[in-house]
C-alpha atoms as a PDB file:
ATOM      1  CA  UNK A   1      37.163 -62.608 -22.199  1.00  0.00           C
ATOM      2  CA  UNK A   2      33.701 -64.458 -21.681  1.00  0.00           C
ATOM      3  CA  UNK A   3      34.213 -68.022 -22.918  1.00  0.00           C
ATOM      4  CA  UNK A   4      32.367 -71.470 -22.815  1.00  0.00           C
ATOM      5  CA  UNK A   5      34.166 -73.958 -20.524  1.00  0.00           C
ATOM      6  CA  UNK A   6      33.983 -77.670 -20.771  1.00  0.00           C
ATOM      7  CA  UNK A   7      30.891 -77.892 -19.254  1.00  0.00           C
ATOM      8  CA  UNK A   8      29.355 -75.330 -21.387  1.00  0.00           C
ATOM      9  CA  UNK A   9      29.353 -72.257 -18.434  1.00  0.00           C
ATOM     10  CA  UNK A  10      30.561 -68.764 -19.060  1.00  0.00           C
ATOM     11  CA  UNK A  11      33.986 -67.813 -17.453  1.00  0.00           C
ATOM     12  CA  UNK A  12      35.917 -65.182 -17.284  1.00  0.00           C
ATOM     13  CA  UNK A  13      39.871 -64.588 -18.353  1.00  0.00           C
ATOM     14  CA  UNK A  14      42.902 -62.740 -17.841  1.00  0.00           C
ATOM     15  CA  UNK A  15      43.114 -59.330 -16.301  1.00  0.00           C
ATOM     16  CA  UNK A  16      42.748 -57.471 -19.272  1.00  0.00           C
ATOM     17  CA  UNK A  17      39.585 -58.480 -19.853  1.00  0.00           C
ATOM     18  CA  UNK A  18      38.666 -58.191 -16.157  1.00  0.00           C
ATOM     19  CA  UNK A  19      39.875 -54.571 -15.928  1.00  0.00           C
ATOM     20  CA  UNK A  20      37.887 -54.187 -19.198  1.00  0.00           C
ATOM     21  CA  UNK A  21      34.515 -55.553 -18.380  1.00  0.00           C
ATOM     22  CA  UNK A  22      35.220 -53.672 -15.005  1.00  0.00           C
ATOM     23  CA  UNK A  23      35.538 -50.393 -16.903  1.00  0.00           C
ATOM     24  CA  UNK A  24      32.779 -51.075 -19.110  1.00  0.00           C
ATOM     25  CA  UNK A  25      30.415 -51.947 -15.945  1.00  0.00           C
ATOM     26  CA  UNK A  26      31.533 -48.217 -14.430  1.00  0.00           C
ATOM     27  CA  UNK A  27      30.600 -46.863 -17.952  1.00  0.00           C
ATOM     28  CA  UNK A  28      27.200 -48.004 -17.986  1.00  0.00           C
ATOM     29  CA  UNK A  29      26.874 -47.398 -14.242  1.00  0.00           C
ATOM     30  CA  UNK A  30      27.825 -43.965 -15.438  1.00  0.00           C
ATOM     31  CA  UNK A  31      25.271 -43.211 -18.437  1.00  0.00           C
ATOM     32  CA  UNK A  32      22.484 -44.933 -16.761  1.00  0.00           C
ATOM     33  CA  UNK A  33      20.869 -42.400 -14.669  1.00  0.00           C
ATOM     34  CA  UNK A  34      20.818 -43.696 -10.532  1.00  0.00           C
ATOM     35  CA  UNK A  35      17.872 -42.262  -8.263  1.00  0.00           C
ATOM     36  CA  UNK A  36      19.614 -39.697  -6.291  1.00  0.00           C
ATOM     37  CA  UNK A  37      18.716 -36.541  -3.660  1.00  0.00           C
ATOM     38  CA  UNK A  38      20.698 -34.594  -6.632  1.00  0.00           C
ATOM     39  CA  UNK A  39      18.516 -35.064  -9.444  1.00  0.00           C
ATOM     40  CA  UNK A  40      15.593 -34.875  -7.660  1.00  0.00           C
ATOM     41  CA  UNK A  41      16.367 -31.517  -6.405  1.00  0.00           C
ATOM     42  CA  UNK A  42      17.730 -30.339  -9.517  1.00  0.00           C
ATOM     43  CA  UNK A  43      14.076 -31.164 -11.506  1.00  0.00           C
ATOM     44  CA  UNK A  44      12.374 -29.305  -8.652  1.00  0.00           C
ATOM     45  CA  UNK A  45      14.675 -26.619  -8.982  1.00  0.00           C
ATOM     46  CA  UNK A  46      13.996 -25.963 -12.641  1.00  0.00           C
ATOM     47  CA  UNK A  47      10.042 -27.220 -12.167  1.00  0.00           C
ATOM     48  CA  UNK A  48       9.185 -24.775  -9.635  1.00  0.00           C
ATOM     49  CA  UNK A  49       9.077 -21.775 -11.635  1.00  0.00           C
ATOM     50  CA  UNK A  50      11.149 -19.876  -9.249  1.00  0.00           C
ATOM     51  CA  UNK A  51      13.318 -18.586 -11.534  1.00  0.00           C
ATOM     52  CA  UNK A  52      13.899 -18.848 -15.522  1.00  0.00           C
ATOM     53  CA  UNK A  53      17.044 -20.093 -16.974  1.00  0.00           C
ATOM     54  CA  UNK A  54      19.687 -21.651 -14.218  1.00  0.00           C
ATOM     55  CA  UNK A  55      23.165 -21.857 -15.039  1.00  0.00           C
ATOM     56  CA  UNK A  56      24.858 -24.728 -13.200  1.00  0.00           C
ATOM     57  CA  UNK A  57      26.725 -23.066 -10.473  1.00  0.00           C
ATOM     58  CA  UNK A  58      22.786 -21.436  -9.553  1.00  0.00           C
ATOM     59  CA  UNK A  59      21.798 -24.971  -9.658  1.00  0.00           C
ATOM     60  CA  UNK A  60      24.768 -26.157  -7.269  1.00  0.00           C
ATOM     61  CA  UNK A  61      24.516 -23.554  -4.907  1.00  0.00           C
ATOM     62  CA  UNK A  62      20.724 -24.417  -4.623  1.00  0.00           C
ATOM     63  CA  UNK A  63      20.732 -27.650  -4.660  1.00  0.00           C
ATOM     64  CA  UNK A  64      23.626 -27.595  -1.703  1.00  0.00           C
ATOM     65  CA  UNK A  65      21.405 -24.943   0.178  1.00  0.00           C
ATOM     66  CA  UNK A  66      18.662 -27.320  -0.317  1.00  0.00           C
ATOM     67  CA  UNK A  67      20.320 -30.690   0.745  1.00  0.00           C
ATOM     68  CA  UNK A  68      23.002 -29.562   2.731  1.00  0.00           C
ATOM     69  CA  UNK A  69      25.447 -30.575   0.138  1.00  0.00           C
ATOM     70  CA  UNK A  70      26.034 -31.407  -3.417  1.00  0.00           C
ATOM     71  CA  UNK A  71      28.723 -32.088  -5.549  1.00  0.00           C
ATOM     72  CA  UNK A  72      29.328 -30.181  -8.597  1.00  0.00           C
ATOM     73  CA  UNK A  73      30.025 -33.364 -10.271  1.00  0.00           C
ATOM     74  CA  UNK A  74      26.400 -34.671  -9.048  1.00  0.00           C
ATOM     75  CA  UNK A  75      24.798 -31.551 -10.425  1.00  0.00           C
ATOM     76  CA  UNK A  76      26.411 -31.736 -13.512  1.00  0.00           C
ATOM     77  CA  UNK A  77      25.852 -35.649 -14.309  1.00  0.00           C
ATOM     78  CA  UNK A  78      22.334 -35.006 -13.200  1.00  0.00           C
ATOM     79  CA  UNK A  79      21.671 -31.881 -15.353  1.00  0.00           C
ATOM     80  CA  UNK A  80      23.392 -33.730 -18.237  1.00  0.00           C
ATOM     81  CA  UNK A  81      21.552 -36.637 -17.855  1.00  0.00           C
ATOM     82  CA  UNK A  82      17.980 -34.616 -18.011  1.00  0.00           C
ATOM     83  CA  UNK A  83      19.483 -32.606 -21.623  1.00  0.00           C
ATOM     84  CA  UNK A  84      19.739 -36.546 -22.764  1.00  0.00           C
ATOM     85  CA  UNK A  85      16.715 -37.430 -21.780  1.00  0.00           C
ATOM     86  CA  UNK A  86      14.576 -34.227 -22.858  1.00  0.00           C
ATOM     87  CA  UNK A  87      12.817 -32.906 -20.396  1.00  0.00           C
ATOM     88  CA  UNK A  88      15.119 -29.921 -19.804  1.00  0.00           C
ATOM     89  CA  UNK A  89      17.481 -27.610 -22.788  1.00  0.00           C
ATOM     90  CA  UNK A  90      20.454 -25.725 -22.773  1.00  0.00           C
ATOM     91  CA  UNK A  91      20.217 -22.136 -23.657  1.00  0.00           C
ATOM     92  CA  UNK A  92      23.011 -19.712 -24.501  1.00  0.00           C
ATOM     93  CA  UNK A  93      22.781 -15.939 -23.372  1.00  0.00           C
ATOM     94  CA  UNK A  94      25.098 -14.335 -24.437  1.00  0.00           C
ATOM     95  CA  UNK A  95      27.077 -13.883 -20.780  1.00  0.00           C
ATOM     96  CA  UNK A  96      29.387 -16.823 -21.135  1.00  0.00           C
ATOM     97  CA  UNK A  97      27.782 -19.971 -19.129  1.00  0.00           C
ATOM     98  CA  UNK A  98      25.148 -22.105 -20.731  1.00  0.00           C
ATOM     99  CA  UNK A  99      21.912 -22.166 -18.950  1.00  0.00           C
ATOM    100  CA  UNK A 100      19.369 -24.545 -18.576  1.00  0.00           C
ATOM    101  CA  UNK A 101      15.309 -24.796 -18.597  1.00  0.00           C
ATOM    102  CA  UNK A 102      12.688 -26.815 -19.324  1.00  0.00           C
ATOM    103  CA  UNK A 103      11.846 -28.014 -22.525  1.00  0.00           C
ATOM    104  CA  UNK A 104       7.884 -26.833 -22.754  1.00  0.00           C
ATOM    105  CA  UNK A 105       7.167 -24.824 -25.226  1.00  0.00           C
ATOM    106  CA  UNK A 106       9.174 -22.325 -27.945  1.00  0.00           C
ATOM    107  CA  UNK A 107       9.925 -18.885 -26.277  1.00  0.00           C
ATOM    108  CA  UNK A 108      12.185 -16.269 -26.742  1.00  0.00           C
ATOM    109  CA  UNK A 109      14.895 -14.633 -23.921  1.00  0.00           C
ATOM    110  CA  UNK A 110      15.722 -11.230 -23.077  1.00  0.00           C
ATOM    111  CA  UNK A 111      19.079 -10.521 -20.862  1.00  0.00           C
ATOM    112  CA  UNK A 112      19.325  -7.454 -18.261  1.00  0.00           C
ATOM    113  CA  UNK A 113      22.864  -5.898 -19.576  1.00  0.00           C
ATOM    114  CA  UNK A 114      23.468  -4.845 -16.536  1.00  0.00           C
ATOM    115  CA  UNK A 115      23.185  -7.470 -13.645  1.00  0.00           C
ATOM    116  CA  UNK A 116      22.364 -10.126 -16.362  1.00  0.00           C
ATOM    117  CA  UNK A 117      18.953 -11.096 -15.129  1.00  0.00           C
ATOM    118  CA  UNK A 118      17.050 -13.210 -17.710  1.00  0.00           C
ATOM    119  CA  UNK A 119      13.520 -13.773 -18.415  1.00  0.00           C
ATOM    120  CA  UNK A 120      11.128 -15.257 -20.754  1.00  0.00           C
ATOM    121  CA  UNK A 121       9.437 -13.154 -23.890  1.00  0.00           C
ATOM    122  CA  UNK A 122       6.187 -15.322 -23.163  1.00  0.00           C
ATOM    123  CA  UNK A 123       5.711 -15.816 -27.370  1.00  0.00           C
ATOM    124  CA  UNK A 124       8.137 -16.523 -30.132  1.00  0.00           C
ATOM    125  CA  UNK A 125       8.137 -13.519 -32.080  1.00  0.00           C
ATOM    126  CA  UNK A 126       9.776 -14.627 -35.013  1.00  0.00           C
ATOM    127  CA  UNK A 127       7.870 -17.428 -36.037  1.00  0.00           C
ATOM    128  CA  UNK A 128       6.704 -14.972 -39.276  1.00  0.00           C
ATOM    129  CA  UNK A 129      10.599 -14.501 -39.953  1.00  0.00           C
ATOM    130  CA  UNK A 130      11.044 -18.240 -40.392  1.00  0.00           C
ATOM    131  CA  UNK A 131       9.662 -19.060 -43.915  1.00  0.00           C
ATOM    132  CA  UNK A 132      11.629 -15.759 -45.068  1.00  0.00           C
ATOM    133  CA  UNK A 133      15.085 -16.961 -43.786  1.00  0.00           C
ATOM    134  CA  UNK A 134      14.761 -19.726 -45.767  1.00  0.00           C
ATOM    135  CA  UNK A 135      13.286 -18.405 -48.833  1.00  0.00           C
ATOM    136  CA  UNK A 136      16.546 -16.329 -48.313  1.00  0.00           C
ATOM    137  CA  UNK A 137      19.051 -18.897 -46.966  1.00  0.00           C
ATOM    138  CA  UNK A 138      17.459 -22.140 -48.769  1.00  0.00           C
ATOM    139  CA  UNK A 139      17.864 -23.771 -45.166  1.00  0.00           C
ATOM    140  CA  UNK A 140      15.310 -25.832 -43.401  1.00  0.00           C
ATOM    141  CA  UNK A 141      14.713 -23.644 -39.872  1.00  0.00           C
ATOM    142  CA  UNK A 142      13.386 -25.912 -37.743  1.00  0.00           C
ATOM    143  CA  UNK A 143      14.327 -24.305 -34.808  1.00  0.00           C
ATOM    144  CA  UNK A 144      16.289 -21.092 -33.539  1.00  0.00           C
ATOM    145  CA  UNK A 145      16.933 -19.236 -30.474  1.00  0.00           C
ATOM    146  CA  UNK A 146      16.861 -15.807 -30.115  1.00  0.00           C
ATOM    147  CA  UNK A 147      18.180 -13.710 -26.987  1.00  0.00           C
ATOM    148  CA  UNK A 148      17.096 -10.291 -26.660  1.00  0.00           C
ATOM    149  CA  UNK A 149      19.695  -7.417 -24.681  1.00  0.00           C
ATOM    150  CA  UNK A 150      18.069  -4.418 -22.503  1.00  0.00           C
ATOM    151  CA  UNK A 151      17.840  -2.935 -19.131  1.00  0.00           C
ATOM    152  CA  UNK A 152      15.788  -4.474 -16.736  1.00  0.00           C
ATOM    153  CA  UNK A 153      13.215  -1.977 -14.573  1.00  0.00           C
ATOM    154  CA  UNK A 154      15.113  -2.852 -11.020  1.00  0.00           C
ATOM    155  CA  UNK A 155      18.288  -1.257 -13.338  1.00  0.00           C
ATOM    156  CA  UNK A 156      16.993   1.553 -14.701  1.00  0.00           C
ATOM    157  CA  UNK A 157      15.407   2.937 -11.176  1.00  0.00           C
END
Protein backbone atom coordinates (compact mmCIF):
# COMPACT_ATOMS: atom_id res chain seq x y z
CA UNK A 1 0.00 0.00 0.00
CA UNK A 2 1.32 3.64 -0.82
CA UNK A 3 2.33 5.17 2.52
CA UNK A 4 4.27 8.29 3.86
CA UNK A 5 7.64 7.29 5.38
CA UNK A 6 9.52 9.22 7.96
CA UNK A 7 10.76 11.53 5.72
CA UNK A 8 7.49 12.23 4.21
CA UNK A 9 8.19 10.04 0.63
CA UNK A 10 5.76 7.58 -0.82
CA UNK A 11 6.71 3.81 -0.47
CA UNK A 12 5.45 0.92 -1.34
CA UNK A 13 4.41 -2.42 0.88
CA UNK A 14 3.92 -5.97 0.95
CA UNK A 15 3.28 -8.12 -2.05
CA UNK A 16 -0.23 -7.87 -2.04
CA UNK A 17 -0.28 -4.57 -2.73
CA UNK A 18 2.56 -4.91 -5.25
CA UNK A 19 0.76 -7.66 -7.21
CA UNK A 20 -2.24 -5.27 -6.90
CA UNK A 21 -0.94 -2.01 -8.15
CA UNK A 22 0.81 -4.37 -10.75
CA UNK A 23 -2.59 -5.63 -11.89
CA UNK A 24 -4.15 -2.39 -11.78
CA UNK A 25 -1.15 -0.84 -14.01
CA UNK A 26 -1.95 -3.90 -16.74
CA UNK A 27 -5.66 -2.79 -16.41
CA UNK A 28 -5.20 0.63 -17.40
CA UNK A 29 -2.47 -0.37 -19.86
CA UNK A 30 -5.35 -2.43 -21.12
CA UNK A 31 -8.36 0.19 -21.49
CA UNK A 32 -6.13 2.89 -22.62
CA UNK A 33 -5.90 2.54 -26.25
CA UNK A 34 -1.76 2.07 -27.45
CA UNK A 35 -0.83 3.31 -31.12
CA UNK A 36 -0.57 0.13 -32.95
CA UNK A 37 -0.22 -1.26 -36.90
CA UNK A 38 -3.68 -3.04 -35.71
CA UNK A 39 -5.83 -0.22 -35.14
CA UNK A 40 -4.60 1.69 -37.71
CA UNK A 41 -5.42 -0.84 -40.23
CA UNK A 42 -8.59 -1.70 -38.77
CA UNK A 43 -9.93 2.31 -39.14
CA UNK A 44 -8.70 2.13 -42.74
CA UNK A 45 -10.38 -0.96 -43.21
CA UNK A 46 -13.80 0.29 -42.19
CA UNK A 47 -12.88 4.09 -43.66
CA UNK A 48 -12.20 3.02 -47.05
CA UNK A 49 -15.55 2.27 -48.17
CA UNK A 50 -14.56 -0.99 -49.57
CA UNK A 51 -17.07 -2.81 -48.18
CA UNK A 52 -20.19 -2.12 -45.70
CA UNK A 53 -20.55 -3.82 -42.46
CA UNK A 54 -17.28 -6.09 -41.36
CA UNK A 55 -17.68 -8.72 -38.98
CA UNK A 56 -14.47 -9.33 -37.02
CA UNK A 57 -13.08 -12.40 -38.54
CA UNK A 58 -13.41 -10.06 -42.20
CA UNK A 59 -11.55 -7.57 -40.24
CA UNK A 60 -8.78 -10.19 -39.04
CA UNK A 61 -8.31 -11.80 -42.14
CA UNK A 62 -7.76 -8.26 -43.70
CA UNK A 63 -5.97 -6.78 -41.45
CA UNK A 64 -3.43 -10.05 -41.43
CA UNK A 65 -3.47 -9.88 -45.37
CA UNK A 66 -2.66 -6.33 -44.94
CA UNK A 67 0.19 -6.48 -42.27
CA UNK A 68 1.31 -9.80 -42.62
CA UNK A 69 -0.15 -10.72 -39.34
CA UNK A 70 -2.59 -9.88 -36.68
CA UNK A 71 -3.84 -11.28 -33.73
CA UNK A 72 -7.40 -11.85 -33.21
CA UNK A 73 -6.96 -10.54 -29.82
CA UNK A 74 -5.38 -7.19 -31.44
CA UNK A 75 -8.34 -6.90 -33.75
CA UNK A 76 -10.71 -7.35 -31.23
CA UNK A 77 -9.19 -4.87 -28.44
CA UNK A 78 -8.79 -2.48 -31.29
CA UNK A 79 -12.36 -2.78 -32.72
CA UNK A 80 -13.62 -2.62 -29.10
CA UNK A 81 -11.75 0.17 -28.27
CA UNK A 82 -13.18 2.32 -31.47
CA UNK A 83 -17.22 1.09 -30.25
CA UNK A 84 -15.93 2.98 -26.84
CA UNK A 85 -14.75 5.68 -28.32
CA UNK A 86 -17.54 6.32 -31.12
CA UNK A 87 -16.34 6.55 -34.18
CA UNK A 88 -17.43 3.07 -35.31
CA UNK A 89 -21.09 0.81 -34.17
CA UNK A 90 -22.00 -2.58 -33.90
CA UNK A 91 -24.77 -3.79 -36.05
CA UNK A 92 -26.70 -7.04 -35.82
CA UNK A 93 -27.91 -8.88 -39.10
CA UNK A 94 -29.59 -11.29 -38.44
CA UNK A 95 -26.74 -14.16 -39.53
CA UNK A 96 -25.27 -14.67 -36.11
CA UNK A 97 -21.91 -12.41 -35.79
CA UNK A 98 -22.15 -8.77 -34.92
CA UNK A 99 -20.79 -6.47 -37.48
CA UNK A 100 -19.25 -3.33 -37.37
CA UNK A 101 -19.31 0.24 -39.34
CA UNK A 102 -18.89 3.58 -38.97
CA UNK A 103 -20.89 5.70 -37.00
CA UNK A 104 -21.92 8.58 -39.79
CA UNK A 105 -25.13 8.92 -40.32
CA UNK A 106 -28.69 6.80 -39.62
CA UNK A 107 -29.22 4.14 -42.42
CA UNK A 108 -30.97 1.15 -42.79
CA UNK A 109 -29.45 -2.65 -43.89
CA UNK A 110 -30.63 -5.13 -46.21
CA UNK A 111 -29.06 -8.89 -46.03
CA UNK A 112 -28.63 -11.20 -49.30
CA UNK A 113 -30.43 -14.57 -47.84
CA UNK A 114 -28.49 -16.37 -49.76
CA UNK A 115 -24.64 -15.70 -49.55
CA UNK A 116 -25.42 -13.06 -46.80
CA UNK A 117 -24.01 -10.06 -48.55
CA UNK A 118 -25.03 -6.78 -46.82
CA UNK A 119 -25.45 -3.35 -47.95
CA UNK A 120 -26.65 -0.01 -47.03
CA UNK A 121 -30.50 1.29 -47.81
CA UNK A 122 -28.82 4.85 -48.40
CA UNK A 123 -32.04 6.60 -46.21
CA UNK A 124 -33.81 5.61 -43.07
CA UNK A 125 -37.11 4.75 -44.16
CA UNK A 126 -38.83 4.65 -41.07
CA UNK A 127 -38.18 7.83 -39.64
CA UNK A 128 -42.29 8.56 -40.34
CA UNK A 129 -42.94 5.22 -38.26
CA UNK A 130 -41.18 6.67 -35.24
CA UNK A 131 -43.68 9.16 -33.65
CA UNK A 132 -46.40 6.29 -34.31
CA UNK A 133 -44.52 3.57 -32.29
CA UNK A 134 -44.61 5.64 -29.58
CA UNK A 135 -47.94 7.10 -29.74
CA UNK A 136 -48.54 3.25 -29.70
CA UNK A 137 -45.87 1.94 -27.28
CA UNK A 138 -45.60 5.26 -25.00
CA UNK A 139 -41.69 4.70 -25.46
CA UNK A 140 -39.19 7.34 -26.27
CA UNK A 141 -37.54 5.90 -29.85
CA UNK A 142 -34.56 7.50 -30.05
CA UNK A 143 -33.00 5.18 -32.12
CA UNK A 144 -33.68 1.70 -33.92
CA UNK A 145 -32.17 -0.51 -36.38
CA UNK A 146 -33.81 -2.12 -38.96
CA UNK A 147 -32.35 -5.03 -41.26
CA UNK A 148 -34.06 -5.77 -44.34
CA UNK A 149 -33.93 -9.82 -45.93
CA UNK A 150 -33.89 -10.40 -49.94
CA UNK A 151 -31.96 -11.78 -52.76
CA UNK A 152 -29.21 -9.98 -53.98
CA UNK A 153 -28.95 -9.52 -58.13
CA UNK A 154 -25.44 -11.68 -58.30
CA UNK A 155 -28.11 -14.48 -56.56
CA UNK A 156 -30.87 -14.31 -58.50
CA UNK A 157 -28.81 -14.54 -62.04
Amino acid sequence: MLGHGSGGGIHRGGEAENAFFELLIDLLLWLVPRPSPVTDEVKRLLTTGERHAWSLNELHLAARESLGSADYSSVFRAVAALEREGPIERIEVGDGPARYELSERHHEHIRCDSCGRVEEVAACVLEDATGRIEELTGFKVPRHQVVFGGTCRDCRS
